[in-house]
PDB file of N, CA and C in Angstrom:
ATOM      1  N   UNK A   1     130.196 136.801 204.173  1.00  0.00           N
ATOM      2  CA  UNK A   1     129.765 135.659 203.414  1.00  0.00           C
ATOM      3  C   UNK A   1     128.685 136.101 202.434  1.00  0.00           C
ATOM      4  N   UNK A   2     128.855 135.415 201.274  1.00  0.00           N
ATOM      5  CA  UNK A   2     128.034 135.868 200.269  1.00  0.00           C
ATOM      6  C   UNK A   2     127.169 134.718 199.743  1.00  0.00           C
ATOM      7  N   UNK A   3     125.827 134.582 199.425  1.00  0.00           N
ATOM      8  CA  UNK A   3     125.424 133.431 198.975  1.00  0.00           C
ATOM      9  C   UNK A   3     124.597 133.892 197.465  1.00  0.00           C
ATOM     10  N   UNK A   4     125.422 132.828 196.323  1.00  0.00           N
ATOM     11  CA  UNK A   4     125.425 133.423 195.036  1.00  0.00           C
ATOM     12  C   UNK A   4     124.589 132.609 194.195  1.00  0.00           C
ATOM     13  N   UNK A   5     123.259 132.652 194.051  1.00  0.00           N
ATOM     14  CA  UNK A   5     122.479 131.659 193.095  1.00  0.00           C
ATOM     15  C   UNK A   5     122.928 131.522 191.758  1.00  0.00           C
ATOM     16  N   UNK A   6     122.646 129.484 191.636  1.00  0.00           N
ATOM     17  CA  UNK A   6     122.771 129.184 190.852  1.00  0.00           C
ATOM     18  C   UNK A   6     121.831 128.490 190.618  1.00  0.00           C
ATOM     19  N   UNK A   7     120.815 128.667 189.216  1.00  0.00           N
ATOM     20  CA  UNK A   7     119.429 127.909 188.877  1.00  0.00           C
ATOM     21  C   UNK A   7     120.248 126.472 188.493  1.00  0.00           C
ATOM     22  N   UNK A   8     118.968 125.281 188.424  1.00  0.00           N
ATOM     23  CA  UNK A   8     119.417 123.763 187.950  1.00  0.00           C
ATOM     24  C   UNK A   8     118.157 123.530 187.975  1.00  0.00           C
ATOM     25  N   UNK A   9     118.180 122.604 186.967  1.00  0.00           N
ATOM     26  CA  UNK A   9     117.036 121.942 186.090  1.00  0.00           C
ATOM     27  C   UNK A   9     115.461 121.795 187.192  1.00  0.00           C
ATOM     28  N   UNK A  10     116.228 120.744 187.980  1.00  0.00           N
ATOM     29  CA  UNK A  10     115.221 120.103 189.007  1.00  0.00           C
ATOM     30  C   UNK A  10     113.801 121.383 189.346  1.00  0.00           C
ATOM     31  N   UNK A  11     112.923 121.007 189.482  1.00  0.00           N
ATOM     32  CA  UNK A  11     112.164 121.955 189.826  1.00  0.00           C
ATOM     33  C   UNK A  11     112.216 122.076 191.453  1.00  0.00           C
ATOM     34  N   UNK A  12     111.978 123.251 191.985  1.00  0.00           N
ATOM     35  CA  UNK A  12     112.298 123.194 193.560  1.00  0.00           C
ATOM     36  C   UNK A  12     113.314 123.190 194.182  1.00  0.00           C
ATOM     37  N   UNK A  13     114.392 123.125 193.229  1.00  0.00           N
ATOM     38  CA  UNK A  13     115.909 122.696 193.671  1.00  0.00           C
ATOM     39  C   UNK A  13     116.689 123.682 193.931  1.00  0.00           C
ATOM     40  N   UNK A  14     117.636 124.275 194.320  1.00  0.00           N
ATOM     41  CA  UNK A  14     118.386 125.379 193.704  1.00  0.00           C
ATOM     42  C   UNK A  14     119.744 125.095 194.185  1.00  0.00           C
ATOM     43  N   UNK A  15     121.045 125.860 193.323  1.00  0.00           N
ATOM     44  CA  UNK A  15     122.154 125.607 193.948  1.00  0.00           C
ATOM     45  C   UNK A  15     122.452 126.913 193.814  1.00  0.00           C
ATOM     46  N   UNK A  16     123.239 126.966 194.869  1.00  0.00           N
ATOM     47  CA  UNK A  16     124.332 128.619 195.133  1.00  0.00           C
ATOM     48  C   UNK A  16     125.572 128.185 195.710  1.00  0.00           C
ATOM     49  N   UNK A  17     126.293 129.257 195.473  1.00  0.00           N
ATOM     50  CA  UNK A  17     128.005 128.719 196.146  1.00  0.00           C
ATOM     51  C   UNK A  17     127.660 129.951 197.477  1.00  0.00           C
ATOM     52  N   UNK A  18     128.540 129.289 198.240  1.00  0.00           N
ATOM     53  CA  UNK A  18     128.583 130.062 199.391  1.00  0.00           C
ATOM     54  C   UNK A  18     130.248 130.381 199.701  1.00  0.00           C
ATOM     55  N   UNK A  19     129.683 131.751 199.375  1.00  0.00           N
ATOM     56  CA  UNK A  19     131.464 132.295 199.488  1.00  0.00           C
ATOM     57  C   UNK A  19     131.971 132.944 200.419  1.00  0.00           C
ATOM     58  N   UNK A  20     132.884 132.620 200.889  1.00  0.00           N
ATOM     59  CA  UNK A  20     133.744 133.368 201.982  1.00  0.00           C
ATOM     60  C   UNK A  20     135.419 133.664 202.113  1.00  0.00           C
ATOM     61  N   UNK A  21     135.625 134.737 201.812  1.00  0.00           N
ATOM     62  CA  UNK A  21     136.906 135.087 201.854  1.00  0.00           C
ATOM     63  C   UNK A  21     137.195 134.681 199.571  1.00  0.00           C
ATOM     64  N   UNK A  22     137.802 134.099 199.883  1.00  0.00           N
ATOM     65  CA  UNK A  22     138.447 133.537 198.212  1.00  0.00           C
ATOM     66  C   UNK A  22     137.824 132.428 197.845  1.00  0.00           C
ATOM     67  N   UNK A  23     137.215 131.728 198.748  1.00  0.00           N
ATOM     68  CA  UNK A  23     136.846 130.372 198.251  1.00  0.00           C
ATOM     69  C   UNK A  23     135.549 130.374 198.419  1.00  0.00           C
ATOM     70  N   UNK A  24     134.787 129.342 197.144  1.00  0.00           N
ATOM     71  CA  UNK A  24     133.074 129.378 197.057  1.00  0.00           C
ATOM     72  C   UNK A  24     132.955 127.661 197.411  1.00  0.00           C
ATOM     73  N   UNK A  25     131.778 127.297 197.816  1.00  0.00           N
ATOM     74  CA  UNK A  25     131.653 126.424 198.496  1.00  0.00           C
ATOM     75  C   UNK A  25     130.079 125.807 197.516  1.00  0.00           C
ATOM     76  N   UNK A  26     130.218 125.052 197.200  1.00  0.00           N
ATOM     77  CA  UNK A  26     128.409 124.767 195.955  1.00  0.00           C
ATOM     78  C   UNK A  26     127.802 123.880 197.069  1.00  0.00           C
ATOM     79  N   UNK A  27     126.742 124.656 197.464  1.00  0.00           N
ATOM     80  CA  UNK A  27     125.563 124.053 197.784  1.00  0.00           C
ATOM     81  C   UNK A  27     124.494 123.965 197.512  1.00  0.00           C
ATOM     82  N   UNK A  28     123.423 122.684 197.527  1.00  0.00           N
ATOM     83  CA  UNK A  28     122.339 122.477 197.124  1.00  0.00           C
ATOM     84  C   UNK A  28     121.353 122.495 198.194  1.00  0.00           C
ATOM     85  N   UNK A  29     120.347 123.474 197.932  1.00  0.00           N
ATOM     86  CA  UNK A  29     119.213 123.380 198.675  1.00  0.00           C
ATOM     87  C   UNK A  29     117.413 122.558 197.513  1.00  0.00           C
ATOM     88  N   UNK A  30     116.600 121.816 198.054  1.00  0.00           N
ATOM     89  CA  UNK A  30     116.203 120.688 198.163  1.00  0.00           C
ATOM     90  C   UNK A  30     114.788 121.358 198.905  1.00  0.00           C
ATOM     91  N   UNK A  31     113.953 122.023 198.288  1.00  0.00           N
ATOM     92  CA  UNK A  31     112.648 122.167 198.943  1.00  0.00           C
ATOM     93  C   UNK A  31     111.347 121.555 198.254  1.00  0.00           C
ATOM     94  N   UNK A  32     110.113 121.770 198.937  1.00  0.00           N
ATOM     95  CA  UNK A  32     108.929 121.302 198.109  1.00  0.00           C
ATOM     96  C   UNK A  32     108.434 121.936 197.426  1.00  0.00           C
ATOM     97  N   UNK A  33     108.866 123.417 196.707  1.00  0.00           N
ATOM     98  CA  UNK A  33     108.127 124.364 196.024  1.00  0.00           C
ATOM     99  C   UNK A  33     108.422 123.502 194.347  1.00  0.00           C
ATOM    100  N   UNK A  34     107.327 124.282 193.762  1.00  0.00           N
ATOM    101  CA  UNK A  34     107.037 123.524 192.218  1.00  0.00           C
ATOM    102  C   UNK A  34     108.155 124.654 191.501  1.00  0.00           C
ATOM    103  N   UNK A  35     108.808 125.579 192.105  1.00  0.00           N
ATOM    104  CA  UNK A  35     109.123 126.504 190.736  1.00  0.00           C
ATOM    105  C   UNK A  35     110.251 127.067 191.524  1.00  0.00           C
ATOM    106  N   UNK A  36     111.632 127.611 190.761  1.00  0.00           N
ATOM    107  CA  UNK A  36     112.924 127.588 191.174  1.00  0.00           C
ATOM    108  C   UNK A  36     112.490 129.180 191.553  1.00  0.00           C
ATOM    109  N   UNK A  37     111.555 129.731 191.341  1.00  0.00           N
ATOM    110  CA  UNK A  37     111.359 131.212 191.903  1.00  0.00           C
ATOM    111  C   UNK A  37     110.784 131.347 193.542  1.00  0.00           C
ATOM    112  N   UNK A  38     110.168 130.249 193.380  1.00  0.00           N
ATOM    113  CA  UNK A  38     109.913 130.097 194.964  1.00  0.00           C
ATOM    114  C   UNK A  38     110.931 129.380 195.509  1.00  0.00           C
ATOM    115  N   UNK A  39     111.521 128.822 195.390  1.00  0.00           N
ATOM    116  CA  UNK A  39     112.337 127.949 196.144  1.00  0.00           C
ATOM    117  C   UNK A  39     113.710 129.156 196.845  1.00  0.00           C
ATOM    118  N   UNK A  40     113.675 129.935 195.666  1.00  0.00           N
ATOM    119  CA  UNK A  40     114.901 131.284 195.589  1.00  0.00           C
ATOM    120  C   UNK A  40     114.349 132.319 196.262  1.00  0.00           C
ATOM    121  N   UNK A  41     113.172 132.165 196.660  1.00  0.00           N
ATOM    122  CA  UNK A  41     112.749 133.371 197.727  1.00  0.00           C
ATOM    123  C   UNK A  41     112.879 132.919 198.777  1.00  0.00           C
ATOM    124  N   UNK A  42     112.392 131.572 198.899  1.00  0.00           N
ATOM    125  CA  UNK A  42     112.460 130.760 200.107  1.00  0.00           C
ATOM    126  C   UNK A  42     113.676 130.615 200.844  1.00  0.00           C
ATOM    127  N   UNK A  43     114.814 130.857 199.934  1.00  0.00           N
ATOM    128  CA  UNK A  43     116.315 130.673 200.223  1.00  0.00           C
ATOM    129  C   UNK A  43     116.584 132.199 200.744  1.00  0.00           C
ATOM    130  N   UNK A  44     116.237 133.297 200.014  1.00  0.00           N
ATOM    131  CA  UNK A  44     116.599 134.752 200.537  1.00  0.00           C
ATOM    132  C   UNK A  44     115.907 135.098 201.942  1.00  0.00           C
ATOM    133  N   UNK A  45     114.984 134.465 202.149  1.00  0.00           N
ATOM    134  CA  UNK A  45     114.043 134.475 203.236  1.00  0.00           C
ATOM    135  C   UNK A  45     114.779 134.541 204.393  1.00  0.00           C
ATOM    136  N   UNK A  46     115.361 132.941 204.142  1.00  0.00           N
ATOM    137  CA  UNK A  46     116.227 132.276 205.677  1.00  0.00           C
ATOM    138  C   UNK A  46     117.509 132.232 205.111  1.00  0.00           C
ATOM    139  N   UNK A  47     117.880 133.131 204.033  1.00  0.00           N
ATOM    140  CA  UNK A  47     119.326 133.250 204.039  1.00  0.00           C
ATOM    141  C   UNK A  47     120.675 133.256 205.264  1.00  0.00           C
ATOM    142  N   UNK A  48     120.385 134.000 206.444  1.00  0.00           N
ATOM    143  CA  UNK A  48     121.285 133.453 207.422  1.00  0.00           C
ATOM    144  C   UNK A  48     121.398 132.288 207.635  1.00  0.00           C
ATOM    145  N   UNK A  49     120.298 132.033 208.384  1.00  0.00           N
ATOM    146  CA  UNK A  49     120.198 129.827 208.731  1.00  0.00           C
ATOM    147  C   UNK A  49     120.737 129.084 207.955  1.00  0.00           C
ATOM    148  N   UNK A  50     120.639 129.486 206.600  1.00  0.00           N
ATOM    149  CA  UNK A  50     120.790 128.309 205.392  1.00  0.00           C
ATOM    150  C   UNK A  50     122.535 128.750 205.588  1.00  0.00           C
ATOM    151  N   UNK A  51     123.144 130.315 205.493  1.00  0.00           N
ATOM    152  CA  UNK A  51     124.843 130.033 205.880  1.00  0.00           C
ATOM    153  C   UNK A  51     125.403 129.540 206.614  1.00  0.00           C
ATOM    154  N   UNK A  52     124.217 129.625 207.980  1.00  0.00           N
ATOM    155  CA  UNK A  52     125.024 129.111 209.324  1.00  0.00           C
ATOM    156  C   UNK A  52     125.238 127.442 209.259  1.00  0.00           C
ATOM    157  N   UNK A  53     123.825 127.022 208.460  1.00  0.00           N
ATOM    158  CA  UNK A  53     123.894 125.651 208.400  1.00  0.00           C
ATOM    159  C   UNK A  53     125.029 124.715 207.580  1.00  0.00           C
ATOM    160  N   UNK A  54     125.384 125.918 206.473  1.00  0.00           N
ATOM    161  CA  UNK A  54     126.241 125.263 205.623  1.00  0.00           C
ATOM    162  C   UNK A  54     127.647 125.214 205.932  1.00  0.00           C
ATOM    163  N   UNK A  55     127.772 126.370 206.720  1.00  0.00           N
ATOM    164  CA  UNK A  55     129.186 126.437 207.162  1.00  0.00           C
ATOM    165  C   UNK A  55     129.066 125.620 208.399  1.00  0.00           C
ATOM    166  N   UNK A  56     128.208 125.043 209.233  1.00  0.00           N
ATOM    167  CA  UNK A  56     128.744 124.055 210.313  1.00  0.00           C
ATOM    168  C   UNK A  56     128.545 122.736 209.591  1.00  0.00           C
ATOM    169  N   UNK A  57     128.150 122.377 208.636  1.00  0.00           N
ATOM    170  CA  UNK A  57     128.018 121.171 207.342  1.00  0.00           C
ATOM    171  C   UNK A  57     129.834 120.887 206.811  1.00  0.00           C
ATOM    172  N   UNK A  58     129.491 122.337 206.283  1.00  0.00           N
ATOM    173  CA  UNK A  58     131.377 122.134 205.885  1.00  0.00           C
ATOM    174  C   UNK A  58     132.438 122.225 207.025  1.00  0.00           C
ATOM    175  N   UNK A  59     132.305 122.795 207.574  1.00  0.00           N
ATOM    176  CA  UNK A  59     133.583 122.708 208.626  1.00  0.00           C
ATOM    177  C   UNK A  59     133.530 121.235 209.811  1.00  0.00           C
ATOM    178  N   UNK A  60     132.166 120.749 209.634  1.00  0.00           N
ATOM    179  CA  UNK A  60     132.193 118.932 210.266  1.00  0.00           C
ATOM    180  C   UNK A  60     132.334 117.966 209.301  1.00  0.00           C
ATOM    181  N   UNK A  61     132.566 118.425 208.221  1.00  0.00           N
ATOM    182  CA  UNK A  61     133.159 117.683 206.603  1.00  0.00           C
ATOM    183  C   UNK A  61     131.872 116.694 206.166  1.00  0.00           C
ATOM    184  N   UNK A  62     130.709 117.275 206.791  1.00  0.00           N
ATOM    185  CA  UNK A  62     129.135 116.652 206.020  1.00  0.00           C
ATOM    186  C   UNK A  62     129.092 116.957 204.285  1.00  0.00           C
ATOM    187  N   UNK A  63     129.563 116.538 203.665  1.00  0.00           N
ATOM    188  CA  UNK A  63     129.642 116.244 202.270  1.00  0.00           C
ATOM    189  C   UNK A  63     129.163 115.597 201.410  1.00  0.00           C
ATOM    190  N   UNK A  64     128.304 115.612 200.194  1.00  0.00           N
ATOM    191  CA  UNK A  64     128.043 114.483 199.429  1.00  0.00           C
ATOM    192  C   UNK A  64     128.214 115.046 198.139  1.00  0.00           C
ATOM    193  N   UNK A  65     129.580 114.158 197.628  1.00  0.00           N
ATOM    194  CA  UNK A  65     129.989 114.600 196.523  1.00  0.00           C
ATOM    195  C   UNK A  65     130.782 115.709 196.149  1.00  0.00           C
ATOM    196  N   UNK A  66     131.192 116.390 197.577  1.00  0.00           N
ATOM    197  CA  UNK A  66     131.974 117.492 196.978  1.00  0.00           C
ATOM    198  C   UNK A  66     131.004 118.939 197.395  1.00  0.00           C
ATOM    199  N   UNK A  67     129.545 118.630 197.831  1.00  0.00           N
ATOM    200  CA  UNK A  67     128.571 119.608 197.802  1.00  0.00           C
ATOM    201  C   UNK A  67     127.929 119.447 199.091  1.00  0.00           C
ATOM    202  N   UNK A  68     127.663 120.831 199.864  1.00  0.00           N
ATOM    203  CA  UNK A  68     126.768 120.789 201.191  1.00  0.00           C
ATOM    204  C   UNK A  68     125.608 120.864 200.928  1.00  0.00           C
ATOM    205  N   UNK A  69     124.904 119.725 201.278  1.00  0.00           N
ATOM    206  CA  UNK A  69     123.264 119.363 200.979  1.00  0.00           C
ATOM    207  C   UNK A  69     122.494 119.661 202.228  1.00  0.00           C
ATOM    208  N   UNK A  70     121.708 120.686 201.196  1.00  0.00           N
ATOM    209  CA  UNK A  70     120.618 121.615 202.201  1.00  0.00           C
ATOM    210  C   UNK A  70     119.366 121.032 202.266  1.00  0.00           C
ATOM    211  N   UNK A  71     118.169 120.772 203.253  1.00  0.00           N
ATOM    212  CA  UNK A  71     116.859 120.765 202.631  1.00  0.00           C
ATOM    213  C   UNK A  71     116.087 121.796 203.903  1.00  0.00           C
ATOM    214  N   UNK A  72     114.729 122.018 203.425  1.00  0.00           N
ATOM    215  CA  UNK A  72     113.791 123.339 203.794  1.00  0.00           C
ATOM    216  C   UNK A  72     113.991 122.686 204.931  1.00  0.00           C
ATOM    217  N   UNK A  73     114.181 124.080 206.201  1.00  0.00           N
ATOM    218  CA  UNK A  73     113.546 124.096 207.628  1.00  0.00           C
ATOM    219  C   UNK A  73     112.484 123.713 208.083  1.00  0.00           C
TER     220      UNK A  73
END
């Protein structure tokens, strides 16, 4: 599994797809940092947790919009 950043406007926000095998999966993670550089360290940090979380999100079909919604541990 690969988790592939993607910056977005929001400050604190970040989205990455989470890929596995052929298919990418867009998720949004949702923290309190002021700046998408912290929020993206914060994400490499607990990068396992944040896959494990997303893949038991998607595979119990927890969805909003099409996207697995993350927020900080």
């Amino acid at each position: 599994m690969q988790v592939v950043p993607r910056f977005k406007q929001d400050d604190g926000t970040i989205t990455f797809f989470l890929a596995f095998g052929a298919n990418r999966q867009l998720c949004r993670l949702a923290t309190n940092f002021n700046t998408q550089k912290q929020a993206f360290s914060y994400l490499q940090k607990h990068r396992t947790e944040f896959e494990r979380l997303a893949r038991a999100r998607l595979a119990s079909g927890e969805l909003e919009d099409g996207i697995v919604v993350l927020s900080m541990l």
